[in-house]
N, C-alpha and C. Protein backbone atom coordinates (compact mmCIF):
# COMPACT_ATOMS: atom_id res chain seq x y z
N UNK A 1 0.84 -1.17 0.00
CA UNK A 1 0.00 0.00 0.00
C UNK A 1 0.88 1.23 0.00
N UNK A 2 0.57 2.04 -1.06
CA UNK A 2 1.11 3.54 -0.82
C UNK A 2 0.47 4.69 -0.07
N UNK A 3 0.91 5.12 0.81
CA UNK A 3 0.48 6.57 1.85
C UNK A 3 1.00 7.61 1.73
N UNK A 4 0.44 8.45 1.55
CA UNK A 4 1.54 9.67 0.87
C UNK A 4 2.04 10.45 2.05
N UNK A 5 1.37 10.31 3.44
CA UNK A 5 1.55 10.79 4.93
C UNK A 5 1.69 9.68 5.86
N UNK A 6 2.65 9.82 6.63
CA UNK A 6 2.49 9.10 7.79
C UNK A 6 0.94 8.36 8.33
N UNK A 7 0.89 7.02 8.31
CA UNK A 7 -0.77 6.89 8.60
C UNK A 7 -0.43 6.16 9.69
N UNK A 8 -1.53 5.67 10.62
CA UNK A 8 -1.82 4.84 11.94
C UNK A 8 -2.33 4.11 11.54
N UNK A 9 -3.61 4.17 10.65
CA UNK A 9 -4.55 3.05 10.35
C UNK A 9 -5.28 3.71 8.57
N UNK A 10 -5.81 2.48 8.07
CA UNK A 10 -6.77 2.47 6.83
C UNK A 10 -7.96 1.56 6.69
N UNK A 11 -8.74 1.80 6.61
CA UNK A 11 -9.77 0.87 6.22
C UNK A 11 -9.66 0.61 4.35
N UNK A 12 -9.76 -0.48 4.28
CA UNK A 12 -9.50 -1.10 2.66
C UNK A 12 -10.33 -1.73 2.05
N UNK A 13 -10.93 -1.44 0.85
CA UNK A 13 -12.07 -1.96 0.50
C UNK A 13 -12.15 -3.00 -0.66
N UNK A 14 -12.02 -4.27 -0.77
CA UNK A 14 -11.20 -4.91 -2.24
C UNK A 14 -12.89 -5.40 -2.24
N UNK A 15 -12.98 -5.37 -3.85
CA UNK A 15 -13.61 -5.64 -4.85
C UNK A 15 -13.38 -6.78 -5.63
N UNK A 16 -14.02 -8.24 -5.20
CA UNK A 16 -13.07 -9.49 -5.78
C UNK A 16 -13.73 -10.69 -5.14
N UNK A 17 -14.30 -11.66 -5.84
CA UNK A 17 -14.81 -12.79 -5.38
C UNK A 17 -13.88 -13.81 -4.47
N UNK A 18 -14.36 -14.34 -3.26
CA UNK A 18 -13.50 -15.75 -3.35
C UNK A 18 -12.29 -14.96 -2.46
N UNK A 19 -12.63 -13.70 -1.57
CA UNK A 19 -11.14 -12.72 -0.82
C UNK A 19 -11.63 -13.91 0.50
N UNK A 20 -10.96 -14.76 1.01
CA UNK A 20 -10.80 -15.55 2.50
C UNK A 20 -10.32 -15.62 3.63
N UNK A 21 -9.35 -13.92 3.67
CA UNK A 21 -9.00 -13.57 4.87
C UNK A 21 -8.03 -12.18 4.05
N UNK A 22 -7.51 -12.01 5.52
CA UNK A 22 -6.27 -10.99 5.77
C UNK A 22 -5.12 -11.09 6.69
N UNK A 23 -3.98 -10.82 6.48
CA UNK A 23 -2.94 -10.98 7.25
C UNK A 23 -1.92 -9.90 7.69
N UNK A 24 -1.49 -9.32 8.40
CA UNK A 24 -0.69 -8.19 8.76
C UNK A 24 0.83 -8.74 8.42
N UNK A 25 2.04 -7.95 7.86
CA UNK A 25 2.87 -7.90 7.92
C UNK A 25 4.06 -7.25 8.69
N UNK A 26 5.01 -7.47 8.88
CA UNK A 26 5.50 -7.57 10.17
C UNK A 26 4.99 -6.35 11.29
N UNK A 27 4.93 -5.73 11.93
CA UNK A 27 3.92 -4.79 12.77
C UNK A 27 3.07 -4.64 12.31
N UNK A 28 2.63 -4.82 11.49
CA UNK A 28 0.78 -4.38 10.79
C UNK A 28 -0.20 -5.60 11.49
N UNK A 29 -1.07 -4.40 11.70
CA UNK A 29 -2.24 -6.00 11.99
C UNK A 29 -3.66 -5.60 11.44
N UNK A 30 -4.18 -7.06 11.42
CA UNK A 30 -5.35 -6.38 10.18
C UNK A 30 -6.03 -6.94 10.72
N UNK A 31 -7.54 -6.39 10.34
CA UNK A 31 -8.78 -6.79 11.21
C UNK A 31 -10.09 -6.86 10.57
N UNK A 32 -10.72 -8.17 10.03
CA UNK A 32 -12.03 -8.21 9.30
C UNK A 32 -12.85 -9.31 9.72
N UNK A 33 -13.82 -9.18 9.51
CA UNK A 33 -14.86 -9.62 9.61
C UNK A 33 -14.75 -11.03 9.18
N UNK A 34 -15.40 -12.26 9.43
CA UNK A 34 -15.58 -13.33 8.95
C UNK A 34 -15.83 -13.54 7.66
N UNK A 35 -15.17 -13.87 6.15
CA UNK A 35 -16.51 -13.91 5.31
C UNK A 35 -17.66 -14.97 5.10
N UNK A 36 -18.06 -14.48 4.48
CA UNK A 36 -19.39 -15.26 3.80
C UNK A 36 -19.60 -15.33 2.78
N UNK A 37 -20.14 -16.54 2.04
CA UNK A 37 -19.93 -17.12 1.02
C UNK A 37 -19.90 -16.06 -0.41
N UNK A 38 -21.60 -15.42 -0.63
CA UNK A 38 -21.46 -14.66 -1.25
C UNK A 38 -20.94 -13.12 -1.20
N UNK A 39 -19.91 -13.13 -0.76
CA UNK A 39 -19.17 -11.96 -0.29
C UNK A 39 -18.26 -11.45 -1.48
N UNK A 40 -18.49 -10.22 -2.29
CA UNK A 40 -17.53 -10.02 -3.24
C UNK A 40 -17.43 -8.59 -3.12
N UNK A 41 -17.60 -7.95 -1.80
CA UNK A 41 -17.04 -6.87 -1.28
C UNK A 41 -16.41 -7.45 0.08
N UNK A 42 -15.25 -6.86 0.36
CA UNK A 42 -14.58 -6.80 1.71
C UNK A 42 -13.73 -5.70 2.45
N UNK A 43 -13.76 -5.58 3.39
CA UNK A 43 -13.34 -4.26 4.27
C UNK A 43 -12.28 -5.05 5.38
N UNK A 44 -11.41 -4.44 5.03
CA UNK A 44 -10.59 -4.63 5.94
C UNK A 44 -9.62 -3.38 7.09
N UNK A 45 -9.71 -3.14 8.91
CA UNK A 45 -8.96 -2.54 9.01
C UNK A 45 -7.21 -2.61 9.17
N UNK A 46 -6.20 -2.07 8.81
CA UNK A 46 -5.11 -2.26 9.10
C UNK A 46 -4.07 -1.01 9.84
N UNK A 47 -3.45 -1.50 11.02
CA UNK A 47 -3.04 -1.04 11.70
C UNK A 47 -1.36 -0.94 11.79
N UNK A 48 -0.69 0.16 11.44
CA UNK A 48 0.29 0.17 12.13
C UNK A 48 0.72 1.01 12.92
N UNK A 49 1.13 0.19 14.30
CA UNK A 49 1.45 0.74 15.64
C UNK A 49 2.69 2.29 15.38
N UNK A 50 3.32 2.16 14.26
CA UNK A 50 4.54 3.17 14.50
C UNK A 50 4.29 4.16 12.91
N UNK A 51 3.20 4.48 12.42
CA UNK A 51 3.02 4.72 11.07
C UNK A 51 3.54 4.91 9.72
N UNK A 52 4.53 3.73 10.18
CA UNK A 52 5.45 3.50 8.56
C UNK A 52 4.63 2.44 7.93
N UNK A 53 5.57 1.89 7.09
CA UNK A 53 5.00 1.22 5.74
C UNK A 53 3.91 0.31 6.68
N UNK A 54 2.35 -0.13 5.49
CA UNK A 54 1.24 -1.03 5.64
C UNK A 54 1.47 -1.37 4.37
N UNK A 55 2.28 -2.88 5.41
CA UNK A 55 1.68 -4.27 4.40
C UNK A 55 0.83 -4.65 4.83
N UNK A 56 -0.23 -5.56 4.08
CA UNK A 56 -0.77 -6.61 4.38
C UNK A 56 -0.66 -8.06 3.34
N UNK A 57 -1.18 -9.33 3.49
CA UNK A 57 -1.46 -9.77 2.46
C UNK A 57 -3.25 -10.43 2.33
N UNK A 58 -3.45 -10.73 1.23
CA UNK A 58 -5.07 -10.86 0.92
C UNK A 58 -4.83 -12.18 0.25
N UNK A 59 -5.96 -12.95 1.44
CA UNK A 59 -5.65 -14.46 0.91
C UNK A 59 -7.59 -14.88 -0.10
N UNK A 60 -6.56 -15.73 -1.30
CA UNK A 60 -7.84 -15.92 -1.98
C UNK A 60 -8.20 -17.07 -1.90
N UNK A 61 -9.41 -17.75 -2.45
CA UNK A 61 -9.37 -19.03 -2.35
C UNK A 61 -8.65 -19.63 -4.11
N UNK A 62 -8.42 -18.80 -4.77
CA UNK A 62 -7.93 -19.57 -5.83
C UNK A 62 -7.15 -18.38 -6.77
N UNK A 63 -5.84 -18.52 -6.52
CA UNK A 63 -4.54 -17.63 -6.86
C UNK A 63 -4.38 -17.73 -8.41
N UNK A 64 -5.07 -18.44 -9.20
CA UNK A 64 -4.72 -18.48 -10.80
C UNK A 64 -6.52 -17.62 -10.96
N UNK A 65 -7.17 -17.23 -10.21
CA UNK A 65 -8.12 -15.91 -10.64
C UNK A 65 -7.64 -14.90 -10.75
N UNK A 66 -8.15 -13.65 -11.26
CA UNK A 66 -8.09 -12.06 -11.40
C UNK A 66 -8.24 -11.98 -10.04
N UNK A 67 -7.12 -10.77 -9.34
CA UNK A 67 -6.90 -10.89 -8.06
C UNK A 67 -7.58 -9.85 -7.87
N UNK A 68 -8.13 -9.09 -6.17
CA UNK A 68 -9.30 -7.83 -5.89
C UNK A 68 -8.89 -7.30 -6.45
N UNK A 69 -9.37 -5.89 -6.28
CA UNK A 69 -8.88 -4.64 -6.56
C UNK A 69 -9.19 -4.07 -4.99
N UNK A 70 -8.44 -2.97 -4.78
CA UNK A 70 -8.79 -2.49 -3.30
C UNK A 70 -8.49 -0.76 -3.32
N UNK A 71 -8.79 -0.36 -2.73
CA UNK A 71 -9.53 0.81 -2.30
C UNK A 71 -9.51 1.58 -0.86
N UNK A 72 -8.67 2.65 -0.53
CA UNK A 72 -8.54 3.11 1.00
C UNK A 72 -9.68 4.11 0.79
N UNK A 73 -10.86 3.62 2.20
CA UNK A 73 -12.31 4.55 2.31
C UNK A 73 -12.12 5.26 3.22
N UNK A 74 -10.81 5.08 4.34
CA UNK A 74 -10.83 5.98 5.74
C UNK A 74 -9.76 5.63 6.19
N UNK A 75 -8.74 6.67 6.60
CA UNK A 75 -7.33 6.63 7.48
C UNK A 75 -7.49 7.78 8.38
N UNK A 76 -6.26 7.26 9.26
CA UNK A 76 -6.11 8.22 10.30
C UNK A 76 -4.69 8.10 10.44
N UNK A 77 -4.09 9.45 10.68
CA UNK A 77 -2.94 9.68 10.76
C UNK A 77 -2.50 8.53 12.97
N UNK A 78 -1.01 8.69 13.08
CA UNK A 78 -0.46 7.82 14.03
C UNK A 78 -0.90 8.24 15.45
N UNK A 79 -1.53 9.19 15.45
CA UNK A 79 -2.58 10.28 16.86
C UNK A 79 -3.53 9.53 16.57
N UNK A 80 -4.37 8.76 15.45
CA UNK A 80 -5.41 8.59 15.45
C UNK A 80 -6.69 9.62 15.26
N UNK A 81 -5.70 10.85 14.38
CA UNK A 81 -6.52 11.89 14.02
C UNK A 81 -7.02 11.40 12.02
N UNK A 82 -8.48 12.08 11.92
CA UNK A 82 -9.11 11.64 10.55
C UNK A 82 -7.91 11.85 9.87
N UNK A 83 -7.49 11.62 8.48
CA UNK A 83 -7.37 12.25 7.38
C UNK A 83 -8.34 12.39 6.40
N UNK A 84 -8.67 13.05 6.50
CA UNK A 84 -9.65 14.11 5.13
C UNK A 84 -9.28 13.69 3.75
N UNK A 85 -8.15 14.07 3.49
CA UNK A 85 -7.90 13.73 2.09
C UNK A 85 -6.93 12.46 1.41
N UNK A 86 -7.71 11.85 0.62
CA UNK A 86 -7.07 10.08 0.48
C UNK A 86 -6.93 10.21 -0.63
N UNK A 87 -6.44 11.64 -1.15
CA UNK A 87 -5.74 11.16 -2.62
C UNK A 87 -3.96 10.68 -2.47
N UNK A 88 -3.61 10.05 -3.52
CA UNK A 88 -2.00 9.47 -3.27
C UNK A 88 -1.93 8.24 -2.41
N UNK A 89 -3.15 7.73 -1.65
CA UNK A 89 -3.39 6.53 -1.56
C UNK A 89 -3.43 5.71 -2.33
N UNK A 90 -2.93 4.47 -2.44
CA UNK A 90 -3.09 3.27 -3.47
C UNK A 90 -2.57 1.68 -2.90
N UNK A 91 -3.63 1.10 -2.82
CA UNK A 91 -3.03 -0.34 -2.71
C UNK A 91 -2.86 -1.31 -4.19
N UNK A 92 -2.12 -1.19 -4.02
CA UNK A 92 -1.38 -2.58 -4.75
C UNK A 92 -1.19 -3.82 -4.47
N UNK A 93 -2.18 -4.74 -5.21
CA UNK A 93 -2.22 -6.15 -5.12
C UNK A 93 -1.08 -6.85 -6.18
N UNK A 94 -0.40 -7.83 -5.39
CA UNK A 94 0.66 -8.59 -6.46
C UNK A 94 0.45 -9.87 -5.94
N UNK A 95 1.12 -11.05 -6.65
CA UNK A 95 1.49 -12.01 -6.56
C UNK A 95 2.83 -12.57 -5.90
């Protein structure tokens, strides 16, 4: 994920059938909901404690599909104050 400011947290929104969890990378921790079957929206929050880089990874149930697409709907800078403006945000899904 790219942040163009120091962030604390993002909420992430991937667009993608068949998304079966989330995982934090090394200090990041991520936090969603259970899914359900027909689920082809997902929200995920991710946290990092010291507001440098947010990894995460997005587990699918079947890695030779078109992978989500995802989407930052809400951050907050490392105070845990809003940020307002989420342009220069971008997550990037890879393999």
């Amino acid at each position: 994920m790219v942040a163009p400011v120091p962030t604390g947290a993002v909420v992430v929104e991937l667009v993608g059938a068949r998304v079966t969890g989330f995982e934090g990378v090394d200090d990041t921790r991520a936090f969603a909901a259970d899914p359900q079957v027909a689920d082809t929206v997902r929200r995920v929050i991710v946290i990092s404690p010291t507001g440098g880089a947010i990894k995460f990874r997005v587990e699918v149930e079947d890695v030779s599909e078109q992978p989500p697409r995802g989407a930052v709907v809400d951050a907050v800078d490392p105070a845990n104050r809003k940020i307002t403006a989420l342009t220069g945000y971008q997550v990037r899904i890879s393999r």
